[in-house]
Protein backbone atom coordinates (compact mmCIF):
# COMPACT_ATOMS: atom_id res chain seq x y z
CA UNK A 1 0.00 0.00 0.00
CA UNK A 2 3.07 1.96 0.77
CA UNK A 3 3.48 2.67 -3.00
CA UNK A 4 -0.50 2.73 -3.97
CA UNK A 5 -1.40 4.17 -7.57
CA UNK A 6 -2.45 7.25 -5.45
CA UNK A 7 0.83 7.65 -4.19
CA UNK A 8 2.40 7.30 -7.65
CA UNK A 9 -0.58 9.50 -8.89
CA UNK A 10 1.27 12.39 -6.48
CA UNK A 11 4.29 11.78 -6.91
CA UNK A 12 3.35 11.82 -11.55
CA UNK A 13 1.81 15.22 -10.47
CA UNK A 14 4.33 16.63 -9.01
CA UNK A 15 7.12 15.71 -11.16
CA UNK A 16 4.59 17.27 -13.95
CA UNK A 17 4.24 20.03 -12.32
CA UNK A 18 8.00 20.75 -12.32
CA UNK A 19 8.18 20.26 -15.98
CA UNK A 20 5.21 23.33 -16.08
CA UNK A 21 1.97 20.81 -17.08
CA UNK A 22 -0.70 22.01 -13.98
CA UNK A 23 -3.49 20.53 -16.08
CA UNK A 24 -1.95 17.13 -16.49
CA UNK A 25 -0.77 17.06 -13.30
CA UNK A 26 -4.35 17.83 -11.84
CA UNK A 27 -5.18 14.94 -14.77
CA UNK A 28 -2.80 12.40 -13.32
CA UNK A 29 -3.20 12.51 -9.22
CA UNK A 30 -7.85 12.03 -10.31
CA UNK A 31 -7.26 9.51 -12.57
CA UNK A 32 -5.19 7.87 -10.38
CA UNK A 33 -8.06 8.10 -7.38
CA UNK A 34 -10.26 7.23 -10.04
CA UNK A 35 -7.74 4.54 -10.77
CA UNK A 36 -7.87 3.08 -6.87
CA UNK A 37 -11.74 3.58 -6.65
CA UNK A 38 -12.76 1.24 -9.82
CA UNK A 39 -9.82 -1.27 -8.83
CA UNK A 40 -11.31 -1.44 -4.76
CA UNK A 41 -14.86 -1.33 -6.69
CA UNK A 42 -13.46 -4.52 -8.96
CA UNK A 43 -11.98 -6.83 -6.36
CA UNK A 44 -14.71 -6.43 -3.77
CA UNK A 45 -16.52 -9.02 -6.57
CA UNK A 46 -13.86 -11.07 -7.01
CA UNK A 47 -13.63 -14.50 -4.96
CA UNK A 48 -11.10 -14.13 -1.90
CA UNK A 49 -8.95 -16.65 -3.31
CA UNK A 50 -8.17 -14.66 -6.19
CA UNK A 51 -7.93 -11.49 -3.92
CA UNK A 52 -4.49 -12.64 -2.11
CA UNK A 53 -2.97 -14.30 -5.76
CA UNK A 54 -1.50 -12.61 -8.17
CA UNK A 55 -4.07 -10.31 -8.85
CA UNK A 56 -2.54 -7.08 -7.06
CA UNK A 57 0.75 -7.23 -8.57
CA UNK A 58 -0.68 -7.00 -12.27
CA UNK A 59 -2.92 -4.44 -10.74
CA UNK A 60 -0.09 -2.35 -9.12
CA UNK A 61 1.66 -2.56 -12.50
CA UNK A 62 -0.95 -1.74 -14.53
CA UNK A 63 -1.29 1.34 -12.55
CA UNK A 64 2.54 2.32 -12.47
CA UNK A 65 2.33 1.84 -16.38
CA UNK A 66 0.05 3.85 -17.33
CA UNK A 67 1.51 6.67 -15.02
CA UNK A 68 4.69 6.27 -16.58
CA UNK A 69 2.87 6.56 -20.23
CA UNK A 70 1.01 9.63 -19.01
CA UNK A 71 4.11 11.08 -17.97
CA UNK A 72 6.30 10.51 -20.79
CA UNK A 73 4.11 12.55 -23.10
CA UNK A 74 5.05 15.43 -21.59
CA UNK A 75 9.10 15.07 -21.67
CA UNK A 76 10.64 14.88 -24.92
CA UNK A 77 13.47 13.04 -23.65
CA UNK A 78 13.26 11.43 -20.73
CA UNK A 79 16.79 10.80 -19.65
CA UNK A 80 17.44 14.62 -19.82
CA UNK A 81 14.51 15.33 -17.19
CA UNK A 82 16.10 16.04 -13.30
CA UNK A 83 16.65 13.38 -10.70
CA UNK A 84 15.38 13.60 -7.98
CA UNK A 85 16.24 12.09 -4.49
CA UNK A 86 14.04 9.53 -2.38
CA UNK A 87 13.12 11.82 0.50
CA UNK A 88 10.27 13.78 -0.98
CA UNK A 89 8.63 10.59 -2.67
CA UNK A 90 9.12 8.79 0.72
CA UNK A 91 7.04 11.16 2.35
CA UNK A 92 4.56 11.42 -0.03
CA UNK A 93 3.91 7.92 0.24
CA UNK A 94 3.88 8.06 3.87
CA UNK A 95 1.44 10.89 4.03
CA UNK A 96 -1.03 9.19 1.57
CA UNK A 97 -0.40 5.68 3.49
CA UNK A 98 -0.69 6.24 7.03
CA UNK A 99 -4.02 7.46 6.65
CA UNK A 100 -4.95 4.58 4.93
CA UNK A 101 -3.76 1.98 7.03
CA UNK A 102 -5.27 4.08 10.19
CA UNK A 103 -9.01 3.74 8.60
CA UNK A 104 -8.02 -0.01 7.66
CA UNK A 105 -7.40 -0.43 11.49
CA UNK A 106 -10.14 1.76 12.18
CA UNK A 107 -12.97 -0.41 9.76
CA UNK A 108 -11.40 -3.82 12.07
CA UNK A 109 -11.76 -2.49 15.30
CA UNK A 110 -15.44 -1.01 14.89
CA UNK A 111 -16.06 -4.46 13.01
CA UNK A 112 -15.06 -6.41 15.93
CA UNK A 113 -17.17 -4.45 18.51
């Protein structure tokens, strides 16, 4: 969950907003949501065997894919665009996660009451 398609939605708007795209980076961080919402929406009719498989790896890389597509129509060459260190993706993801796991724990402890 750590690095969900909402986190990499951010993390694709931000770095699109450094390369001066506000619009697609607006584009990117909803479709990613929109991304999460249909996949959660999806798997909550799938059996629960198939829920543990396989399944969320092709769905995580799906995800990171398309991201990665969406982003590389805006950079004409993408080995020329900036690196950028860990720190700022790290917290991103952490700021996007913890809430996350806190309403998982949340939904299991008013479940078990």
């Amino acid at each position: 969950m750590l690095f969900s398609a909402i986190a990499g939605g951010a993390m694709t708007a931000q770095n699109l907003k450094g390369v001066g795209q506000p619009a697609a980076a607006r584009k990117a961080l909803w479709g990613s949501i929109g991304y999460t919402v249909v996949v959660l929406v999806l798997v909550s009719f799938l059996p629960e065997k198939l829920s543990g498989s396989w399944l969320p790896i092709i769905i995580g890389y799906a995800g990171a894919m398309g991201l990665e597509a969406y982003f590389k129509k805006f950079t004409s060459n993408w080995s020329e665009f900036p690196k950028k260190g860990i720190g700022k993706a790290l917290l991103i993801c952490l700021a996007i996660s913890v809430p996350l796991i806190a309403l998982v724990i949340y939904s299991l402890t008013v479940d078990q009451s």
